[in-house]
PDB file of N, CA and C in Angstrom:
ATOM      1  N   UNK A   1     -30.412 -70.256 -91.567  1.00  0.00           N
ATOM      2  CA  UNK A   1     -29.357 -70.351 -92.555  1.00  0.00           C
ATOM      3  C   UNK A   1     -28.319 -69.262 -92.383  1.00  0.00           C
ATOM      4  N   UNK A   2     -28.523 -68.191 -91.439  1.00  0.00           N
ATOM      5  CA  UNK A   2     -27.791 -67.529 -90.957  1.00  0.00           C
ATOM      6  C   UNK A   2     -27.150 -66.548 -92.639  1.00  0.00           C
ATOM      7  N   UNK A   3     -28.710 -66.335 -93.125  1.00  0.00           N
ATOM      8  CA  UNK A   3     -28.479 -64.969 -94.051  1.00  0.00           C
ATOM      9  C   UNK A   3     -29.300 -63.571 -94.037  1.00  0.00           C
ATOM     10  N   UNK A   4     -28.966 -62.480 -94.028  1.00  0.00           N
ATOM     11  CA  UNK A   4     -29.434 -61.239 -93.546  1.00  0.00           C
ATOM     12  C   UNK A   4     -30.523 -60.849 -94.690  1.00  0.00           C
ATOM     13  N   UNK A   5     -31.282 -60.041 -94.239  1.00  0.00           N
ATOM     14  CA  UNK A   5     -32.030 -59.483 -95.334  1.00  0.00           C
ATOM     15  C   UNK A   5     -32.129 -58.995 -96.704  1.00  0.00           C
ATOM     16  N   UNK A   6     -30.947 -58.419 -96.049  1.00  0.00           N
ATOM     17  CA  UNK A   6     -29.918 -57.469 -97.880  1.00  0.00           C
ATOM     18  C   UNK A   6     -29.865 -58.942 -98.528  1.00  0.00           C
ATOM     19  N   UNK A   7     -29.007 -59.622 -98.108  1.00  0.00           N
ATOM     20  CA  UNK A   7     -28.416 -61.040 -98.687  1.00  0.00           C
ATOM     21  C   UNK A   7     -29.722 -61.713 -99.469  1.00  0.00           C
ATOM     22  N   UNK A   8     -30.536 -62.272 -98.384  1.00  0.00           N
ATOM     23  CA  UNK A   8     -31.895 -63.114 -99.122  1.00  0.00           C
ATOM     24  C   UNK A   8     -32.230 -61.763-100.274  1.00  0.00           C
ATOM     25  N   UNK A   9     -32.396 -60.729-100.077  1.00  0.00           N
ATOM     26  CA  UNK A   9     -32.969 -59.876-101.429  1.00  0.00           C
ATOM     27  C   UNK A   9     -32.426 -59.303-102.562  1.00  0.00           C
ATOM     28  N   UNK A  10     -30.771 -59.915-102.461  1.00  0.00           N
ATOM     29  CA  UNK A  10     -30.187 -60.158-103.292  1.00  0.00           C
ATOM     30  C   UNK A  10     -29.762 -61.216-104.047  1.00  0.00           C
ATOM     31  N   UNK A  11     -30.126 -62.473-103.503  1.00  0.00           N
ATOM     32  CA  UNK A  11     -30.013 -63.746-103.936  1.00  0.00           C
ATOM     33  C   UNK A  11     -30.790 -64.488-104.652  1.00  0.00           C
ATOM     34  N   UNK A  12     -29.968 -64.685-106.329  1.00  0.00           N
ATOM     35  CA  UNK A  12     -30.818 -65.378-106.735  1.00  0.00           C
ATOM     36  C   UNK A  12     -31.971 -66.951-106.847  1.00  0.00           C
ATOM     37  N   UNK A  13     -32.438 -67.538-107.301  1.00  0.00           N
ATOM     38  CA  UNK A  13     -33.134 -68.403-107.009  1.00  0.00           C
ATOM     39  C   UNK A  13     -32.232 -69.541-106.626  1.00  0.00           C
ATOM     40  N   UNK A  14     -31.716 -69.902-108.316  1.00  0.00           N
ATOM     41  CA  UNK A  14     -30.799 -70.480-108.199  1.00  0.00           C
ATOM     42  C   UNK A  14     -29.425 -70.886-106.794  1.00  0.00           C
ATOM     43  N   UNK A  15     -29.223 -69.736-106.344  1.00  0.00           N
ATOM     44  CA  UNK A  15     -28.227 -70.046-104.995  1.00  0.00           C
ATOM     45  C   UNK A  15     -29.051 -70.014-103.854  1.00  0.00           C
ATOM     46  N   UNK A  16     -30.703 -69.775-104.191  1.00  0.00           N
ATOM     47  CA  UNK A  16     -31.621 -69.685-102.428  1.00  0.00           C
ATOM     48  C   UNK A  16     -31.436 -71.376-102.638  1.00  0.00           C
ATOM     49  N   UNK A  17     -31.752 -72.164-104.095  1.00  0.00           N
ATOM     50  CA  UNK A  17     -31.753 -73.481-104.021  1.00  0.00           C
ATOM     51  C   UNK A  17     -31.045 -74.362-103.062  1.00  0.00           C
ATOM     52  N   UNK A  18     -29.714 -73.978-103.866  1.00  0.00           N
ATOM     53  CA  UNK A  18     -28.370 -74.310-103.129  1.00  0.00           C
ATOM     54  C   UNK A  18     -27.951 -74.265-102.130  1.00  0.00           C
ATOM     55  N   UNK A  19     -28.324 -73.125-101.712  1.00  0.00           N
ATOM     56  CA  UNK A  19     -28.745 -72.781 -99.830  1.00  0.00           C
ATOM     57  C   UNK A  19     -29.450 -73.741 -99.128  1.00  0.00           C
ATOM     58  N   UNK A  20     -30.436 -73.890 -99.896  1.00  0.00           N
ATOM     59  CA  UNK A  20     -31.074 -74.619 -98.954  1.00  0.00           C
ATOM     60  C   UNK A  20     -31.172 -75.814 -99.052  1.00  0.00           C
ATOM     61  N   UNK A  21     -30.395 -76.572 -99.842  1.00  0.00           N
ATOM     62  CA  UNK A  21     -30.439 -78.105-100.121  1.00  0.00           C
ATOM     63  C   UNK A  21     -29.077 -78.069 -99.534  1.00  0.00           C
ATOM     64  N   UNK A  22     -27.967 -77.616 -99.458  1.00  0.00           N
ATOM     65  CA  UNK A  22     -26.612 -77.428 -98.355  1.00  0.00           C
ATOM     66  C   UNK A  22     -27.490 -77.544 -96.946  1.00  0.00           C
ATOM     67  N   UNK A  23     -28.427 -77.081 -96.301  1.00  0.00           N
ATOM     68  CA  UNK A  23     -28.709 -76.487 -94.897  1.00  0.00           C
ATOM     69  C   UNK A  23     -29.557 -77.487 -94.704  1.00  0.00           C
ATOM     70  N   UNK A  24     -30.502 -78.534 -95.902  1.00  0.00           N
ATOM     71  CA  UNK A  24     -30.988 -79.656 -95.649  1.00  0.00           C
ATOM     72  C   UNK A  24     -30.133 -81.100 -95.178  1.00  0.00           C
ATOM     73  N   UNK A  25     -29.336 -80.742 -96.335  1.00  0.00           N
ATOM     74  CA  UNK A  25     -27.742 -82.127 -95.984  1.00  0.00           C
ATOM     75  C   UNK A  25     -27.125 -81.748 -94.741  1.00  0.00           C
ATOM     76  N   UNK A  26     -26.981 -80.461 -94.154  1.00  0.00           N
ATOM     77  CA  UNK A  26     -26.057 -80.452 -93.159  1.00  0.00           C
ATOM     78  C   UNK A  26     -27.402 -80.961 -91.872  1.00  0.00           C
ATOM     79  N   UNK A  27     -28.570 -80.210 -91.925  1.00  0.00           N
ATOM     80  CA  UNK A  27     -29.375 -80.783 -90.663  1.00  0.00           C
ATOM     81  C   UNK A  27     -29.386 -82.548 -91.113  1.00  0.00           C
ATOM     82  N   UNK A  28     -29.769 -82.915 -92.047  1.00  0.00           N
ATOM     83  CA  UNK A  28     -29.438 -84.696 -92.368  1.00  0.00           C
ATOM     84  C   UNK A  28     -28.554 -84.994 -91.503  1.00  0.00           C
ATOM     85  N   UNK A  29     -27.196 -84.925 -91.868  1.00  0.00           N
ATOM     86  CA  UNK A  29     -26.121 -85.143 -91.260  1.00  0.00           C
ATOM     87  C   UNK A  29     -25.835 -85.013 -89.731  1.00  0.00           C
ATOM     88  N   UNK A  30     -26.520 -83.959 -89.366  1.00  0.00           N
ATOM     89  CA  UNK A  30     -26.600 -83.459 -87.759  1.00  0.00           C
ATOM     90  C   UNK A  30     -27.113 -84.825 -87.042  1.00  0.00           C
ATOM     91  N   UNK A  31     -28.395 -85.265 -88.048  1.00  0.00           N
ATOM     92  CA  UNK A  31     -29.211 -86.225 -86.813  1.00  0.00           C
ATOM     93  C   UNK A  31     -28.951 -87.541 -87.647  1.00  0.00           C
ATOM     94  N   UNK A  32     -27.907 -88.156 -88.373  1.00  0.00           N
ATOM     95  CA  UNK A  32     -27.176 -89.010 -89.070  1.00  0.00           C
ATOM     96  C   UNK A  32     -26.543 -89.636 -87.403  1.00  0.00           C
ATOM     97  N   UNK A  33     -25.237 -87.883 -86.887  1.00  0.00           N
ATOM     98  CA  UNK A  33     -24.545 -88.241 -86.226  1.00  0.00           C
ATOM     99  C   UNK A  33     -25.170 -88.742 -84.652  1.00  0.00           C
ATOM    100  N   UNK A  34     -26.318 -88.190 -84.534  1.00  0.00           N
ATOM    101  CA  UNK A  34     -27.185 -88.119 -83.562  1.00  0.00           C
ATOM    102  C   UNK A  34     -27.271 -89.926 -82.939  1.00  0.00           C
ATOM    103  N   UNK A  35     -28.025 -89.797 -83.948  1.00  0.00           N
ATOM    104  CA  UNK A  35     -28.478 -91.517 -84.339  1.00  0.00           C
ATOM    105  C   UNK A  35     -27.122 -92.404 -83.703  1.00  0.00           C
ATOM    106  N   UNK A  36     -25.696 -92.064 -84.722  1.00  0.00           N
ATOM    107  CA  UNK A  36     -24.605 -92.768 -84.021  1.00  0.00           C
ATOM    108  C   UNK A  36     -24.353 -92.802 -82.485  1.00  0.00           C
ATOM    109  N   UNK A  37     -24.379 -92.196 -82.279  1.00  0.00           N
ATOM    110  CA  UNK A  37     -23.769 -91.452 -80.913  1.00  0.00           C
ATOM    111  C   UNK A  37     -25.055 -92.526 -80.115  1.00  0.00           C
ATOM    112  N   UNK A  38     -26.015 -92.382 -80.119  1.00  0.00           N
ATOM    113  CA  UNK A  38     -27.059 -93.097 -79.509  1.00  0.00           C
ATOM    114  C   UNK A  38     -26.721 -94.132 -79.567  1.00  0.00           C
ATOM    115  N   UNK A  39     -26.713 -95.205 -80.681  1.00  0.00           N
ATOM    116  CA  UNK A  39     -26.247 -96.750 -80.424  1.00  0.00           C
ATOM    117  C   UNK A  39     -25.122 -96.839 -79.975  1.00  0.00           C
ATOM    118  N   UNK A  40     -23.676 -95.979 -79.887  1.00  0.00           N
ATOM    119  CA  UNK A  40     -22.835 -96.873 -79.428  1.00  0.00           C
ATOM    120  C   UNK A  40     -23.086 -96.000 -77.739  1.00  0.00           C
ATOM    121  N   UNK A  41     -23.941 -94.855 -77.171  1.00  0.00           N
ATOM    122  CA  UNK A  41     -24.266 -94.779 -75.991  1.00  0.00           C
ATOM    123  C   UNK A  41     -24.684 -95.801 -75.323  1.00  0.00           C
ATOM    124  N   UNK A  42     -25.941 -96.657 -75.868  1.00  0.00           N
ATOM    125  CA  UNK A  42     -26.893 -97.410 -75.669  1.00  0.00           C
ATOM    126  C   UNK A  42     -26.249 -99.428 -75.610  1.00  0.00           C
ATOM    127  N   UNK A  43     -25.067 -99.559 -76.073  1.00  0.00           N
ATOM    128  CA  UNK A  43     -24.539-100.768 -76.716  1.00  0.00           C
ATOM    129  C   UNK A  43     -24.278-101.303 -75.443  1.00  0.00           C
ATOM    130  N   UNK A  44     -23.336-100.642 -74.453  1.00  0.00           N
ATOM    131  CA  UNK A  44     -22.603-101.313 -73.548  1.00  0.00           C
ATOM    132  C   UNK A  44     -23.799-101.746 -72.524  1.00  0.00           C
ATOM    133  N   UNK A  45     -25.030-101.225 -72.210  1.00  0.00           N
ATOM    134  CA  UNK A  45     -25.888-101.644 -71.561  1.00  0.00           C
ATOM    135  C   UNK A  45     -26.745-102.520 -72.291  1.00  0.00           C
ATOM    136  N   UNK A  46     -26.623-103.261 -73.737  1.00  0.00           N
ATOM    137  CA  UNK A  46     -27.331-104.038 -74.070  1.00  0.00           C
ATOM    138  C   UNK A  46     -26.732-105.541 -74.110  1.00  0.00           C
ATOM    139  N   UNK A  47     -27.734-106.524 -73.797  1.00  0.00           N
ATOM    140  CA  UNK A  47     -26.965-107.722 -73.727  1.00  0.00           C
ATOM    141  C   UNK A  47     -26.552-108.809 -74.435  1.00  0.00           C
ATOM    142  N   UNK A  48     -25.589-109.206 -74.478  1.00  0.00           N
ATOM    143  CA  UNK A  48     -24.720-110.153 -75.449  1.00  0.00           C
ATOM    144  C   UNK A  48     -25.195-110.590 -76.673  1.00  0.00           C
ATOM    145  N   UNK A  49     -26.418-111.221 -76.192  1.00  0.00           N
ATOM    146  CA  UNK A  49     -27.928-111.402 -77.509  1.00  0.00           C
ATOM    147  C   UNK A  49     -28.809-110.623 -77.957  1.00  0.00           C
ATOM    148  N   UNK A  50     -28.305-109.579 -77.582  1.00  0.00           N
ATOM    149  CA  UNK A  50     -29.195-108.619 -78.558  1.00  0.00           C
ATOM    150  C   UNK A  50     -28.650-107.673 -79.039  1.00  0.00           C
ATOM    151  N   UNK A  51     -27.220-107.731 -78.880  1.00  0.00           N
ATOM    152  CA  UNK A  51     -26.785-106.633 -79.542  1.00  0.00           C
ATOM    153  C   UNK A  51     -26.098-107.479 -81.437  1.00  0.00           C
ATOM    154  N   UNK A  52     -26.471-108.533 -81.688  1.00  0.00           N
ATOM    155  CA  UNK A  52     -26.296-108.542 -83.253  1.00  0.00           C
ATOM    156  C   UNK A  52     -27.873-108.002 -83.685  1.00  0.00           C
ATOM    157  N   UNK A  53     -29.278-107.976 -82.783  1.00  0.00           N
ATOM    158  CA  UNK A  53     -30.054-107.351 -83.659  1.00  0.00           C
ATOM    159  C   UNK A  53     -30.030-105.898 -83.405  1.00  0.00           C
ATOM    160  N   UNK A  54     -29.337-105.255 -82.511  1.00  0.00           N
ATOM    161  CA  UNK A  54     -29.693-104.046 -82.379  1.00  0.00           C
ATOM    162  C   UNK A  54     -29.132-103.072 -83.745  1.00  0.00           C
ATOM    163  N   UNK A  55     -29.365-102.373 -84.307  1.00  0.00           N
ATOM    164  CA  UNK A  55     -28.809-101.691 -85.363  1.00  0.00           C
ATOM    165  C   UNK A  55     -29.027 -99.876 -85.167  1.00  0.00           C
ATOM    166  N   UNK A  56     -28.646 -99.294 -85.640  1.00  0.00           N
ATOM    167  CA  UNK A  56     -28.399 -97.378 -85.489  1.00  0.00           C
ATOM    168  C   UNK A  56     -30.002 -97.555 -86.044  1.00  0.00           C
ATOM    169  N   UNK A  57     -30.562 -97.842 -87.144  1.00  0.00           N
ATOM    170  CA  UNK A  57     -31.680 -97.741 -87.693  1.00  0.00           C
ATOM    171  C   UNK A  57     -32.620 -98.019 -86.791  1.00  0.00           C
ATOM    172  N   UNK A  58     -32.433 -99.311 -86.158  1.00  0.00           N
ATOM    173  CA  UNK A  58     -33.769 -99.659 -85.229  1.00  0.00           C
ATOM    174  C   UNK A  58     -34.076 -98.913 -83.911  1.00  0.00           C
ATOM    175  N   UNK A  59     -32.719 -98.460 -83.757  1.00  0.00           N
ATOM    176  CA  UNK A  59     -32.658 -97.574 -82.354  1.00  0.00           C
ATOM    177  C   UNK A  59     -33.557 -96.176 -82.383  1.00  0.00           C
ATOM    178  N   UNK A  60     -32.826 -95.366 -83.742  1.00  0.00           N
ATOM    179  CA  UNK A  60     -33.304 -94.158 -83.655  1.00  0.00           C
ATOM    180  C   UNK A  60     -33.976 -94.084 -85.780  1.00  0.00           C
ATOM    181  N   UNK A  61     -35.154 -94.246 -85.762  1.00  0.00           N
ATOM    182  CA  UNK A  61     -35.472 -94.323 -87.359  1.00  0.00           C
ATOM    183  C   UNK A  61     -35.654 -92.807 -87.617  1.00  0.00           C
ATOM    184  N   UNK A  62     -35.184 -92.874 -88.822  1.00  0.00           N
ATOM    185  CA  UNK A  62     -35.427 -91.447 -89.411  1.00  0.00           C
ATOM    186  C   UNK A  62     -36.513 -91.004 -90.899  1.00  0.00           C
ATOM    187  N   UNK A  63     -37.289 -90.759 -90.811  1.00  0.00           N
ATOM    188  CA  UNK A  63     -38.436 -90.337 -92.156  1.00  0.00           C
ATOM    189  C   UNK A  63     -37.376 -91.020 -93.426  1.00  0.00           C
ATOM    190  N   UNK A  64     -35.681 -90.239 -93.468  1.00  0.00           N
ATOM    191  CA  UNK A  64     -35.895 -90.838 -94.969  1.00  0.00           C
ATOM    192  C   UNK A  64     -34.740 -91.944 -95.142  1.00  0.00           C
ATOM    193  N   UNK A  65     -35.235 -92.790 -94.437  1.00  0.00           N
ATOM    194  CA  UNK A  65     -34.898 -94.342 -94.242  1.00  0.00           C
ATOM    195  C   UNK A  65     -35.156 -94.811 -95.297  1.00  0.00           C
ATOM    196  N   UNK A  66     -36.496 -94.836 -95.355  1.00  0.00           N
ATOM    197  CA  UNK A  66     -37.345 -95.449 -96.189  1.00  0.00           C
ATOM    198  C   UNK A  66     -36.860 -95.455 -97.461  1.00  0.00           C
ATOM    199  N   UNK A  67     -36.233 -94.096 -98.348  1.00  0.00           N
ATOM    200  CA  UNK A  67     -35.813 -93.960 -99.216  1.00  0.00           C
ATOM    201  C   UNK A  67     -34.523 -94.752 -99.765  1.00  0.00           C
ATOM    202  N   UNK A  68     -33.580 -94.278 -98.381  1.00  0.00           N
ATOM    203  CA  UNK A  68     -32.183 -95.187 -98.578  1.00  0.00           C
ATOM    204  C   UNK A  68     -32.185 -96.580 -98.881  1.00  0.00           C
ATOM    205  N   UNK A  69     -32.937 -97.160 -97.756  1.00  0.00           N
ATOM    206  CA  UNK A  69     -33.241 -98.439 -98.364  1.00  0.00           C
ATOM    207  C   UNK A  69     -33.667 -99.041 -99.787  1.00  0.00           C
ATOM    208  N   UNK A  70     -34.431 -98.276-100.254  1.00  0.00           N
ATOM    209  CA  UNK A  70     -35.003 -98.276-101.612  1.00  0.00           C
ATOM    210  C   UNK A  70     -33.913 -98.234-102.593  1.00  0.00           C
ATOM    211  N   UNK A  71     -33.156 -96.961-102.196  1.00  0.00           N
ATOM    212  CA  UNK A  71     -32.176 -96.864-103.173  1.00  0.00           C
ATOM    213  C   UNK A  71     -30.830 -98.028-103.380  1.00  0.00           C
ATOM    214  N   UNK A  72     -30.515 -98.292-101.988  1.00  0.00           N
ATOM    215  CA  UNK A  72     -29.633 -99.599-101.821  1.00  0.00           C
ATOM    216  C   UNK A  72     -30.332-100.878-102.411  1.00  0.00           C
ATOM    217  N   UNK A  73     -31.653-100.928-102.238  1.00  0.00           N
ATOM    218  CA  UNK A  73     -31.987-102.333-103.092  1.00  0.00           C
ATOM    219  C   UNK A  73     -31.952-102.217-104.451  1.00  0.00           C
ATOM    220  N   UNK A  74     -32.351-101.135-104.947  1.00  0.00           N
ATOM    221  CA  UNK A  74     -32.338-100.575-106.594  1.00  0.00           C
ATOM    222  C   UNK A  74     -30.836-100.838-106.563  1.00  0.00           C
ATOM    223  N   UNK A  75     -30.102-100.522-106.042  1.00  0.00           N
ATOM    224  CA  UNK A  75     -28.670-100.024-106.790  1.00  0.00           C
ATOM    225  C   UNK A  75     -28.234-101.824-106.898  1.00  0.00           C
ATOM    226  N   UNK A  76     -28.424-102.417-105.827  1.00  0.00           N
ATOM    227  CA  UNK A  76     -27.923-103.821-105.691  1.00  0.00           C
ATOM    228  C   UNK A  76     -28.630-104.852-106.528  1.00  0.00           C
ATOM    229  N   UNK A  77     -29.906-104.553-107.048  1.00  0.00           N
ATOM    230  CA  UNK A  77     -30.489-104.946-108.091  1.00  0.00           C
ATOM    231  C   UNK A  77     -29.877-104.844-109.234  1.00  0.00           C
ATOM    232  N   UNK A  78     -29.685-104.020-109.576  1.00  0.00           N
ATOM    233  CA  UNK A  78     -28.736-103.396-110.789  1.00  0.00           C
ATOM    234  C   UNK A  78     -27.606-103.628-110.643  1.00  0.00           C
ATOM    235  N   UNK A  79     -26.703-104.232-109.719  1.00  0.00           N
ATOM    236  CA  UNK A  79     -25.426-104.345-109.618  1.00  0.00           C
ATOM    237  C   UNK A  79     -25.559-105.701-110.449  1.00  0.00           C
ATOM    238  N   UNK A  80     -27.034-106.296-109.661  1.00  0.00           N
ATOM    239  CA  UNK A  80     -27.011-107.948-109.929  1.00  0.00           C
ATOM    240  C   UNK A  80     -26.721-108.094-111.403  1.00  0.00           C
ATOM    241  N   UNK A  81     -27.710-107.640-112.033  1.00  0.00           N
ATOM    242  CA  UNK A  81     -28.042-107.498-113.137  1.00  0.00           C
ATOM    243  C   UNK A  81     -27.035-107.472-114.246  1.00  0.00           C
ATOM    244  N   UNK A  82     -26.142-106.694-113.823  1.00  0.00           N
ATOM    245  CA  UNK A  82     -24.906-106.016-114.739  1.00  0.00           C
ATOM    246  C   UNK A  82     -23.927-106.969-114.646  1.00  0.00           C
ATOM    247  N   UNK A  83     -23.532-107.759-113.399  1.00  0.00           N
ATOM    248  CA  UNK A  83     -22.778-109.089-113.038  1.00  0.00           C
ATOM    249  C   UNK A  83     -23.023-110.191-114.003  1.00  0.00           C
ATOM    250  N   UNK A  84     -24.422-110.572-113.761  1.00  0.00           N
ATOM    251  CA  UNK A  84     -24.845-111.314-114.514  1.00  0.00           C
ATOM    252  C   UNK A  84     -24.663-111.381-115.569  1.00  0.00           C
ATOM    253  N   UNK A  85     -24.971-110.216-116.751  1.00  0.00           N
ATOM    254  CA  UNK A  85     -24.616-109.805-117.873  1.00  0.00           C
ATOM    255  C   UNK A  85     -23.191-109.798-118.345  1.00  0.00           C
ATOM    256  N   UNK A  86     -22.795-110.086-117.519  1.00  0.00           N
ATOM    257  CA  UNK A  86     -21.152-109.439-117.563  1.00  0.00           C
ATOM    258  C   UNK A  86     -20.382-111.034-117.597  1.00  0.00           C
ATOM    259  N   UNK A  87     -21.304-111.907-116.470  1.00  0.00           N
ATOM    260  CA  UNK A  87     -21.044-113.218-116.701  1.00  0.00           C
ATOM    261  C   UNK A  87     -21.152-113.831-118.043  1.00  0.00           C
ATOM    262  N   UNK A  88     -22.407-113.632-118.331  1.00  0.00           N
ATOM    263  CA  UNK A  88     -23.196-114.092-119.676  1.00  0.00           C
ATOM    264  C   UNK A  88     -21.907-114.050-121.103  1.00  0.00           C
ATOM    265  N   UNK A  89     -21.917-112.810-120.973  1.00  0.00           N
ATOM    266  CA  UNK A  89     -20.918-112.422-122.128  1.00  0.00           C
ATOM    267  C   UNK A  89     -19.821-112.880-122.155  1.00  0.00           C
ATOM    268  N   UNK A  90     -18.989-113.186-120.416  1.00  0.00           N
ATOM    269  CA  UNK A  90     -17.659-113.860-120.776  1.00  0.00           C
ATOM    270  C   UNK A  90     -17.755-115.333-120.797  1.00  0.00           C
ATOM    271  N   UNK A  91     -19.003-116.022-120.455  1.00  0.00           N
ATOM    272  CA  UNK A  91     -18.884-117.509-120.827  1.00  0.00           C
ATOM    273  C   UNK A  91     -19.286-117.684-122.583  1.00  0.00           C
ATOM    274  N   UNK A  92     -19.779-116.800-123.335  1.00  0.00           N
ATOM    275  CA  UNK A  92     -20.099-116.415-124.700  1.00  0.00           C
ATOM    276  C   UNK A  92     -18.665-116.713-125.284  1.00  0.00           C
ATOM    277  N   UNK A  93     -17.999-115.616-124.552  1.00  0.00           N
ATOM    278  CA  UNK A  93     -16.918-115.280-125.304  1.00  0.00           C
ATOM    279  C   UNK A  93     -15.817-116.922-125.391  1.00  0.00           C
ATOM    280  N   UNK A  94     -15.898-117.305-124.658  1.00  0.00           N
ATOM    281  CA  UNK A  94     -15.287-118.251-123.873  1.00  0.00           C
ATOM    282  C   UNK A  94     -15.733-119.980-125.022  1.00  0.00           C
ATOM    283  N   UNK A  95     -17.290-119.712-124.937  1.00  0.00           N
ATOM    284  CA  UNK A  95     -17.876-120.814-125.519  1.00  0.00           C
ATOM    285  C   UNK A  95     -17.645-121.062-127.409  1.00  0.00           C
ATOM    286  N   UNK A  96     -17.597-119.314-127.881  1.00  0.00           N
ATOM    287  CA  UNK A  96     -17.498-119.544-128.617  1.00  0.00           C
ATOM    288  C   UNK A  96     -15.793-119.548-129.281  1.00  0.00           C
ATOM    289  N   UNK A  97     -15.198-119.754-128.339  1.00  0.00           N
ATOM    290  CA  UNK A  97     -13.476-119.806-128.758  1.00  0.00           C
ATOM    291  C   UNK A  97     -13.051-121.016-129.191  1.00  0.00           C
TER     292      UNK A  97
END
């Protein structure tokens, strides 16, 4: 994290946090770009039919995949949900005019 001794023994918890959830997102990000760089390395040598299944994910997977995904289906679940609702209410509004 590129902090000196004095520094860490002056730093409170609170900003070691911050430190280190910054130095977690930036290594994330490091092997985010990693990952990119690999599929479109890897693309021009793959062939015509296989490059709609090839994806950055399948090439190079990363531990917290797993999560993102999760969170994209939750969020799109809930998008559904709120649409729906949102439908509901304006054919209401609509029905009862």
């Amino acid at each position: 994290m590129g902090m000196t001794v004095i520094e860490l023994k002056k730093i409170t918890l609170r900003s070691l946090y911050n430190k280190l959830k910054g130095f977690r997102k930036s290594q994330k990000d490091a092997w985010e770009m990693m990952r990119i760089q690999v599929y479109y390395s890897v693309m021009p040598y793959v062939s015509e039919e296989d490059k709609d299944s090839i994806t950055p994910l399948s090439l190079v997977p990363l531990p917290w995949d797993e999560e993102v995904i999760e969170q994209i289906k939750e969020t799109t679940q809930e998008k559904a949900e709120r649409l729906r609702k949102e439908r509901n209410e304006g054919w209401a509004k609509i029905d009862a005019w």
